[in-house]
Protein backbone atom coordinates (compact mmCIF):
# COMPACT_ATOMS: atom_id res chain seq x y z
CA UNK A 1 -5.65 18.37 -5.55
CA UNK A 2 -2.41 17.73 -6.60
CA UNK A 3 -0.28 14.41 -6.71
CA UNK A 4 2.93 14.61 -6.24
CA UNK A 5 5.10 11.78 -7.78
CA UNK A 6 8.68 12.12 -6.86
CA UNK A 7 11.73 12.37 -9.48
CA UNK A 8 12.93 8.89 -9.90
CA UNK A 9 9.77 6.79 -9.59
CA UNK A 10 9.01 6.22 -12.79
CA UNK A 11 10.05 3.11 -14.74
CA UNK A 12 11.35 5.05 -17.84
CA UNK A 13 14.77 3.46 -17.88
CA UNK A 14 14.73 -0.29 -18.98
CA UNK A 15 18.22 -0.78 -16.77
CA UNK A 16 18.43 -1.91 -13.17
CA UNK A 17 22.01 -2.35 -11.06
CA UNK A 18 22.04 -5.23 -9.61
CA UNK A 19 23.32 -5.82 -5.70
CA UNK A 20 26.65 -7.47 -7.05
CA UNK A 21 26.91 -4.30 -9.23
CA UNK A 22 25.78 -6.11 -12.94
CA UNK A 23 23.31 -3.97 -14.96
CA UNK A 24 20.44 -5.70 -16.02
CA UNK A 25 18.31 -5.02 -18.91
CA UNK A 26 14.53 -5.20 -18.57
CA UNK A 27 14.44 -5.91 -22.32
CA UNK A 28 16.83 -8.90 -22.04
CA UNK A 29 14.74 -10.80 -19.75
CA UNK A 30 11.28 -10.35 -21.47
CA UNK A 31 9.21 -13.40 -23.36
CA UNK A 32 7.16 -12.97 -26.02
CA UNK A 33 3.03 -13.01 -24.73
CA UNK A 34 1.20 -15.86 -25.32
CA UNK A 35 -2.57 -16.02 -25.99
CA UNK A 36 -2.49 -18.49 -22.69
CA UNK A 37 -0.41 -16.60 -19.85
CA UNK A 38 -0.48 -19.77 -17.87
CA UNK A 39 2.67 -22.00 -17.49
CA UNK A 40 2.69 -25.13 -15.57
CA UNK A 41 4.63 -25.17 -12.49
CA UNK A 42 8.31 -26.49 -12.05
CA UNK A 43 7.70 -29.59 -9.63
CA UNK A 44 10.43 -28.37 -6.77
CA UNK A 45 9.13 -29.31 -3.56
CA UNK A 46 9.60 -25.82 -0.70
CA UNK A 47 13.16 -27.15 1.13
CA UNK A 48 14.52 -27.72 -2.34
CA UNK A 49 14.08 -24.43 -3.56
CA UNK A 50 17.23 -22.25 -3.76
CA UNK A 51 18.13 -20.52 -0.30
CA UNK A 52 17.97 -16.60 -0.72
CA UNK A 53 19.65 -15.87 2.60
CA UNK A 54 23.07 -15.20 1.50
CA UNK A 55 21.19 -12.70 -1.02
CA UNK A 56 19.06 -11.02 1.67
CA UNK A 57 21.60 -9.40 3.04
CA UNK A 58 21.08 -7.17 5.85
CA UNK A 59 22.59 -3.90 5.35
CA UNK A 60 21.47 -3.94 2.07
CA UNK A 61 17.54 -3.99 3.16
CA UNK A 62 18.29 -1.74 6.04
CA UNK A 63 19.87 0.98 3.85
CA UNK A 64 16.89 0.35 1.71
CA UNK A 65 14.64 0.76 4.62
CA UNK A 66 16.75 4.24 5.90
CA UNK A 67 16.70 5.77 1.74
CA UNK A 68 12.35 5.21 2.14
CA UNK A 69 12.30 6.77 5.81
CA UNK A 70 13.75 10.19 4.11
CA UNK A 71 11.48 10.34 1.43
CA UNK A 72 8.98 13.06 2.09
CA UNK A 73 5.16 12.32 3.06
CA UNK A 74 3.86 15.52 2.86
CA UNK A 75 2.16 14.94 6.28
CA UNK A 76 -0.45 12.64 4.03
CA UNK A 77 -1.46 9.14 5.77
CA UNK A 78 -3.91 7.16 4.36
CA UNK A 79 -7.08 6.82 6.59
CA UNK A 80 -9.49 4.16 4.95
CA UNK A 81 -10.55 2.95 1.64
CA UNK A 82 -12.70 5.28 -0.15
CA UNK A 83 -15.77 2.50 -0.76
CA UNK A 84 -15.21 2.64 3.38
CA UNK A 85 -16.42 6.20 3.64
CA UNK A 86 -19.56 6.02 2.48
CA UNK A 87 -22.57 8.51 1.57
CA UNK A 88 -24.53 9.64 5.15
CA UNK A 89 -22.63 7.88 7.45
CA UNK A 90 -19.26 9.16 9.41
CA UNK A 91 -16.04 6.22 9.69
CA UNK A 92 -13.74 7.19 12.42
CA UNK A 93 -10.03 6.09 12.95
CA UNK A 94 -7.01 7.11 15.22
CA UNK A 95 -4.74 8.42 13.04
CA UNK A 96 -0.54 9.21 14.54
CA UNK A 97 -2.46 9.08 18.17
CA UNK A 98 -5.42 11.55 17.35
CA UNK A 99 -8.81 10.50 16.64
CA UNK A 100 -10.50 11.71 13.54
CA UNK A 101 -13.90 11.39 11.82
CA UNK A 102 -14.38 10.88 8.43
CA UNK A 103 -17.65 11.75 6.16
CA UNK A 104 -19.09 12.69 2.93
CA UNK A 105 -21.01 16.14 2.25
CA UNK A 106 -23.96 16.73 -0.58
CA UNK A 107 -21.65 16.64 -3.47
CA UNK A 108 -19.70 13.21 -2.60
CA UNK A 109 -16.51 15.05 -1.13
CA UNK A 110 -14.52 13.50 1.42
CA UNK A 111 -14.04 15.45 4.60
CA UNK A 112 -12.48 14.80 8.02
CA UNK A 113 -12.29 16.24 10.88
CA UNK A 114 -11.15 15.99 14.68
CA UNK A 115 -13.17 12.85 16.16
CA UNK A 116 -14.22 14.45 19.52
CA UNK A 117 -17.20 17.29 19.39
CA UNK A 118 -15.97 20.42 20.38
CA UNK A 119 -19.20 21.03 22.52
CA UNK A 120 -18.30 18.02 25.32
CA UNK A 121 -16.54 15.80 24.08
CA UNK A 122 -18.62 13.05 22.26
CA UNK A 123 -17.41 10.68 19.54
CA UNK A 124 -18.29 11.81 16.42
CA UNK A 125 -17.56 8.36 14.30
CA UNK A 126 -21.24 7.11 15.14
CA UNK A 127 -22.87 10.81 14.11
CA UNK A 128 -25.32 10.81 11.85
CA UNK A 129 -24.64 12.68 8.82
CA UNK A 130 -27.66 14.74 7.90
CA UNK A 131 -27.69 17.15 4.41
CA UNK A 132 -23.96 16.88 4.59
CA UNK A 133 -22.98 17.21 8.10
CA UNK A 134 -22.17 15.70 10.92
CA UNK A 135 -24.98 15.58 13.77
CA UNK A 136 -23.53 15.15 17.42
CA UNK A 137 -25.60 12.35 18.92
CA UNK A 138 -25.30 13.85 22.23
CA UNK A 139 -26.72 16.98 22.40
CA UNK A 140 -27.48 17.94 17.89
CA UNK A 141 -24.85 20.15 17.05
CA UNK A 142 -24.03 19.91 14.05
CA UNK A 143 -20.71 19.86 12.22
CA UNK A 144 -19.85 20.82 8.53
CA UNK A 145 -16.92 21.32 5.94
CA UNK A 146 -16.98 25.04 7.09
CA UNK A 147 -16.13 23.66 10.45
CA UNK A 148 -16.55 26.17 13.81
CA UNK A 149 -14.30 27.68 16.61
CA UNK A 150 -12.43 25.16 18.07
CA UNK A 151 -13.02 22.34 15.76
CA UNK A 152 -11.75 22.47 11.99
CA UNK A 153 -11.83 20.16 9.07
CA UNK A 154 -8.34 18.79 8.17
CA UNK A 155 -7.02 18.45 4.46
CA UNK A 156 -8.05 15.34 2.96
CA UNK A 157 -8.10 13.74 -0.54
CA UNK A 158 -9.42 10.84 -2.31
CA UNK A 159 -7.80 9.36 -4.62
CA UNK A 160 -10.59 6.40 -5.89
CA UNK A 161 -8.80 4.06 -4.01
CA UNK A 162 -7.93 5.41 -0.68
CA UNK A 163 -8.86 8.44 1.63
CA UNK A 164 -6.18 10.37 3.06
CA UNK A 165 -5.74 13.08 5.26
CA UNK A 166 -3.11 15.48 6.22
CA UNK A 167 -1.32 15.94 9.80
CA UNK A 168 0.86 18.99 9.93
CA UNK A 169 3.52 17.88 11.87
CA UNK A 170 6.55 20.09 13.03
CA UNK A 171 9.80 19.19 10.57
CA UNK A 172 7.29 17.90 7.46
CA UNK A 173 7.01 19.93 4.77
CA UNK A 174 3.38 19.68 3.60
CA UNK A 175 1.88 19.83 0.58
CA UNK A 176 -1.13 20.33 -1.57
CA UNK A 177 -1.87 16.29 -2.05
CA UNK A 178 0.02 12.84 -1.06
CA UNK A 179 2.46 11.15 -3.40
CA UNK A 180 1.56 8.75 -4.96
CA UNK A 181 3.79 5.97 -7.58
CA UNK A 182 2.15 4.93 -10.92
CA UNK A 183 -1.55 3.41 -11.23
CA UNK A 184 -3.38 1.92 -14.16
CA UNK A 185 -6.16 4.09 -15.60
CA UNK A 186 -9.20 4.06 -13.18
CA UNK A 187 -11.25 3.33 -16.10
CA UNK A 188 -9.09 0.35 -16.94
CA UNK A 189 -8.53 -1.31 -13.91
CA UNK A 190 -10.43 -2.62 -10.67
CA UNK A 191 -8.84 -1.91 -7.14
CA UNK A 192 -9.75 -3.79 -3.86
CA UNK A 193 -8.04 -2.56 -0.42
CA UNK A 194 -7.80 -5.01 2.70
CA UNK A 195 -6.92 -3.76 5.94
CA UNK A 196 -4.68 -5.83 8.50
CA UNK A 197 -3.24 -4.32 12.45
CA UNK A 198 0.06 -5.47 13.86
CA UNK A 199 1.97 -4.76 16.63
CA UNK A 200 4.65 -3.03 14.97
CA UNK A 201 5.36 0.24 13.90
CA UNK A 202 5.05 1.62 10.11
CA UNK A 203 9.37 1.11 9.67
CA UNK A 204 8.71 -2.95 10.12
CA UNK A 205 6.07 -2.77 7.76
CA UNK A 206 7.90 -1.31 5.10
CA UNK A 207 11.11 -3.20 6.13
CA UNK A 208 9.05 -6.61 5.58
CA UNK A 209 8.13 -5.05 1.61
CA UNK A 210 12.00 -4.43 1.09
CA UNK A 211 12.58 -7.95 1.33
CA UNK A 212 11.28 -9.65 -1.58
CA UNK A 213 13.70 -12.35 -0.96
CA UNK A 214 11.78 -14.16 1.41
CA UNK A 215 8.30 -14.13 -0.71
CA UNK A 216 8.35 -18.01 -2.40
CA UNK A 217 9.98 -19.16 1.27
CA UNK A 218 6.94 -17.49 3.32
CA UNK A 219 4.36 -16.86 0.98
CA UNK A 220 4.29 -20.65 -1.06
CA UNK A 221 1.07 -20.68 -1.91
CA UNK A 222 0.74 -17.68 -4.09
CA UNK A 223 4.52 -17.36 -5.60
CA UNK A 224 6.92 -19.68 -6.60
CA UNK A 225 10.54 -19.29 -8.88
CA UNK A 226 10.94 -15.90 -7.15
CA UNK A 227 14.61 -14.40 -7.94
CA UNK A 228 15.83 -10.74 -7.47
CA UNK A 229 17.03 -9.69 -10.94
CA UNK A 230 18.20 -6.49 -8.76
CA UNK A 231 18.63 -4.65 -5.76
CA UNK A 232 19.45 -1.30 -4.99
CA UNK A 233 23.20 -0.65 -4.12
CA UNK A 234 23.49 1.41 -0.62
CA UNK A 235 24.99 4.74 -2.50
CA UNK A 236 22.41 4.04 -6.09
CA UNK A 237 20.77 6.85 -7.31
CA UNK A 238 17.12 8.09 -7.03
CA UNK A 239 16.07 6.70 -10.25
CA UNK A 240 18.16 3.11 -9.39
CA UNK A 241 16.19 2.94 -5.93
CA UNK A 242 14.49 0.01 -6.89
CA UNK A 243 14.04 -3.85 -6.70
CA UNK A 244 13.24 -6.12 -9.51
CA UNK A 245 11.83 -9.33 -8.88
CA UNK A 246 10.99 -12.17 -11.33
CA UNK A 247 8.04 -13.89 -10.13
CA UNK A 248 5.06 -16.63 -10.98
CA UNK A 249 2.15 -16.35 -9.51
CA UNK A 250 0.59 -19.60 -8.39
CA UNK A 251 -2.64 -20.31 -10.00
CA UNK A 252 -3.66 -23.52 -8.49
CA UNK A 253 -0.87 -26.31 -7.08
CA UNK A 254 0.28 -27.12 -11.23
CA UNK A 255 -0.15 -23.28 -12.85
CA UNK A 256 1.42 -20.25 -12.08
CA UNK A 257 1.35 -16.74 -14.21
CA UNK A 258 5.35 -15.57 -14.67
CA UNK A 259 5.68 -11.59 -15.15
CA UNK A 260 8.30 -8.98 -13.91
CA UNK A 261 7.58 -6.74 -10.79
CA UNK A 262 9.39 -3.56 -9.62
CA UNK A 263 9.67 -2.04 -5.53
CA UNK A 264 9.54 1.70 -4.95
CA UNK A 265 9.30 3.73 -2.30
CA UNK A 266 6.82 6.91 -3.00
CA UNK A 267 7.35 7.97 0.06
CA UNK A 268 8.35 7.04 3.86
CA UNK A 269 5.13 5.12 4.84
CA UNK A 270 4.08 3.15 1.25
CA UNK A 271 6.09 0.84 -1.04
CA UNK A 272 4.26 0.41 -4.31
CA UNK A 273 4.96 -3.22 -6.63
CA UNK A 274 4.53 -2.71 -10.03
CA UNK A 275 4.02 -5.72 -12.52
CA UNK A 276 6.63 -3.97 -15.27
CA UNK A 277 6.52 -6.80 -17.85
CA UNK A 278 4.06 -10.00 -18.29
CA UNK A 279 0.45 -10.73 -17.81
CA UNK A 280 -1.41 -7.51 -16.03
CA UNK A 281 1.46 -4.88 -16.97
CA UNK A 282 0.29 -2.16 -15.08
CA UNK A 283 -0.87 -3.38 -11.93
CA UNK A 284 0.21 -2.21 -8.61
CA UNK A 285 0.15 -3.19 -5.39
CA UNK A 286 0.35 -0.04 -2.58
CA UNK A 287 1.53 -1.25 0.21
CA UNK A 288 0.53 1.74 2.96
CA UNK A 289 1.92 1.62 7.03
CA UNK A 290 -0.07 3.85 8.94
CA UNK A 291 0.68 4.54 13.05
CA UNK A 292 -2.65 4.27 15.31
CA UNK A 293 -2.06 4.57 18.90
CA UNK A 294 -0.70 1.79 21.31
CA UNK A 295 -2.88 -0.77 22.36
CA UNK A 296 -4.00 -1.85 25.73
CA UNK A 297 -0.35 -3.73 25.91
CA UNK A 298 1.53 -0.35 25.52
CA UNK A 299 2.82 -1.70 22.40
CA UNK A 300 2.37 0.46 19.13
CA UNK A 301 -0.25 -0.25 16.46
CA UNK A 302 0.09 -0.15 12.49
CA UNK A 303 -2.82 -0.34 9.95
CA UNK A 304 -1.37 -2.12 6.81
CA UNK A 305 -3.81 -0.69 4.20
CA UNK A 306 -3.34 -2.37 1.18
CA UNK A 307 -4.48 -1.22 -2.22
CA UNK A 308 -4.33 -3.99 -5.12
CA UNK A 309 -5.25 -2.02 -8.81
CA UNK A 310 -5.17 -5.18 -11.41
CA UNK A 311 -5.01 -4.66 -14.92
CA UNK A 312 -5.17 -6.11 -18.53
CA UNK A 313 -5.23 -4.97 -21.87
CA UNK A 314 -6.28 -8.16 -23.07
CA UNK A 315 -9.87 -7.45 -24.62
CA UNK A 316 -11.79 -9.97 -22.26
CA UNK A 317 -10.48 -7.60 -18.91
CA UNK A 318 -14.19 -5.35 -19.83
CA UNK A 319 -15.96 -8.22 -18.92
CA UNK A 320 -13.74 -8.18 -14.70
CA UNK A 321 -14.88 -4.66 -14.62
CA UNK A 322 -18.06 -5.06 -15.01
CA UNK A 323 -18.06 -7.82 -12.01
CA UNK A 324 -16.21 -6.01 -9.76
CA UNK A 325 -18.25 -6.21 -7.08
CA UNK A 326 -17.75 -10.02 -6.93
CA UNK A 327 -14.04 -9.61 -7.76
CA UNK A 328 -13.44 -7.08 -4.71
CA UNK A 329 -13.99 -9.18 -2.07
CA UNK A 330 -11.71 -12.27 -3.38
CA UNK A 331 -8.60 -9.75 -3.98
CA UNK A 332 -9.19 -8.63 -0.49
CA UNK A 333 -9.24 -12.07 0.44
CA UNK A 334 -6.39 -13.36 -1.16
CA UNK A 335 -4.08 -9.95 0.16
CA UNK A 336 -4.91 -10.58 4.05
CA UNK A 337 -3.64 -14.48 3.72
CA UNK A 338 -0.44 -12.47 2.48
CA UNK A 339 -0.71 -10.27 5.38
CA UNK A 340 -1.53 -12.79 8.15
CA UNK A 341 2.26 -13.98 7.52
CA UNK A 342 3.49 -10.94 6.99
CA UNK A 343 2.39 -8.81 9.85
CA UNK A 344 4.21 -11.58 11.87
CA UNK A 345 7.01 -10.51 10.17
CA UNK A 346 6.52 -7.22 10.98
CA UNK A 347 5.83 -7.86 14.57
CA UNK A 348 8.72 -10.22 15.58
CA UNK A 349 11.36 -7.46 13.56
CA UNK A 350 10.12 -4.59 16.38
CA UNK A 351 10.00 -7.36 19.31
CA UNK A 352 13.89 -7.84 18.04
CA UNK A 353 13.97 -4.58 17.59
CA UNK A 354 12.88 -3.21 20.48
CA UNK A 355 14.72 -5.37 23.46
């Protein structure tokens, strides 16, 4: 299938205008790689940091927020990871309030489909999936890519990473696959995806990425000397419609790893960061809000499905590849600690919200 990658997305201009209207050069604010990419850490206890609140201002991240909720999905949402698909056995999820099934055929393909048999009724996500096709459990009709009157596969596409499928709503234009930003090579790179549910609805999720101001306040033990090199002005461009953030990464309590990131919008349910200069140029983290159904409460729910793709060119990266089975798990790890603050973020912005 096709990816679409909207105009504007790509980092191919080194210049950024800042929220107080400055331009700042990429190039300007680069160092020189070391062999080591570890610094030691400034010793500045939390409270002494410097407050980011009069930076964080609030129209500016909610005419952030309202430039992402035009961009076009495409009617793509991202179901699952792809490793959580797997060979001859269905994964089912409720998807914008209707239930789907997931599964793989002979060849590998990802399919999905409604998640109710059309014969009665029964949930397909526990079906057995026999020479490619789904086997109701409740009375052995089976179910393939073909589909049958009254129940028909829906577009889907996997990317690697992630598993998507395709709603055709009324208003959304679709197309032939999702957008997607930039990615390392998937020959270069490993990817882990962790999966966190809030109370919230997609908009809060996003809302919380389009803050990067408050990461070193809420997030101390994995960044530290966070500042905004530049924000988006409310009338910038598409091509200016991003934030860049210089950042360490806390190794430890003494060691942290500095580099450059970059905040885009793809499109109106995903922000994508971007490591643009410094150790792992390349990687990206895809940020993904995807609506369930309400909860037993009444309130809404939101899968936060979270794709981390690191990358190196340093020569030594071969040897993370080829333990990327023990690697997966820790990334996944380390992005739900991120998440467990900020889907609290996400859910006390829609309580305010929503009074």
């Amino acid at each position: 299938m096709e990816i679409h990658r909207p105009p504007g997305i790509l980092p191919s201009d080194p210049t950024y205008s800042s929220s107080h209207g400055e331009v700042v050069n990429l190039a300007d604010v680069r160092e020189r790689r070391s062999v080591n990419p570890l610094r030691r850490l400034r010793g500045v206890d939390w409270a002494d940091q410097h407050p980011t609140w009069a930076d964080a201002k609030p129209g500016l991240i909610r005419a952030a927020l309202h430039r992402a909720l035009e961009r076009s999905t495409g009617g793509w949402y991202v179901l699952a990871a792809s490793r959580e698909v797997r060979a001859g056995r269905a994964f089912g999820r409720v998807v914008a309030g209707r239930e789907l099934v997931a599964w793989r055929d002979e060849a590998g393909a990802l399919n999905v489909g409604p998640g109710a048999c059309p014969h009665l009724g029964a949930a397909l996500c526990g079906a057995p999936v026999h020479r490619g096709r789904l086997v109701c459990r409740w009375h052995g009709l089976a179910l393939g890519p073909d589909g049958r009157p009254g129940w028909r596969p829906l577009p889907a596409h996997d990317d690697g990473v992630l598993a998507w499928v395709r709603l055709d709503e009324p208003g959304i234009v679709p197309t032939a696959g999702p957008v997607l930003g930039p990615r390392p090579p998937a020959d270069r790179s490993v990817a882990a995806v962790a999966t966190v549910i809030g109370r919230c609805e997609p908009r809060d999720v996003i809302a919380n990425r389009l803050d990067p101001w408050h990461g070193a306040w809420f997030h101390p033990y994995s960044f530290t000397a966070l500042r905004v090199l530049s924000a988006p002005l409310p009338d910038c461009s598409p091509a200016e419609d991003r934030f860049l953030v210089e950042v360490t990464f806390t190794v430890g309590r003494r060691l942290g790893v500095p580099v450059h990131a970059e905040f885009t919008c793809p499109d109106a349910r995903t922000v994508t960061m971007r490591i643009v200069d410094g150790e792992g140029t390349g990687s990206a983290v895809e940020t993904h809000a995807t609506p369930l159904r309400p909860g037993p409460d009444g309130l809404p729910r939101t899968a936060v499905i979270e794709a981390v793709v690191a990358h190196s060119d340093r020569p030594g990266f071969v040897h993370a590849r080829r333990v990327a089975a023990a690697l997966r798990p820790l990334m996944g790890a380390a992005a739900r600690r991120l998440w467990r603050d900020d889907i609290a973020y996400a859910e006390r912005r829609y309580e305010l919200r929503s009074r």
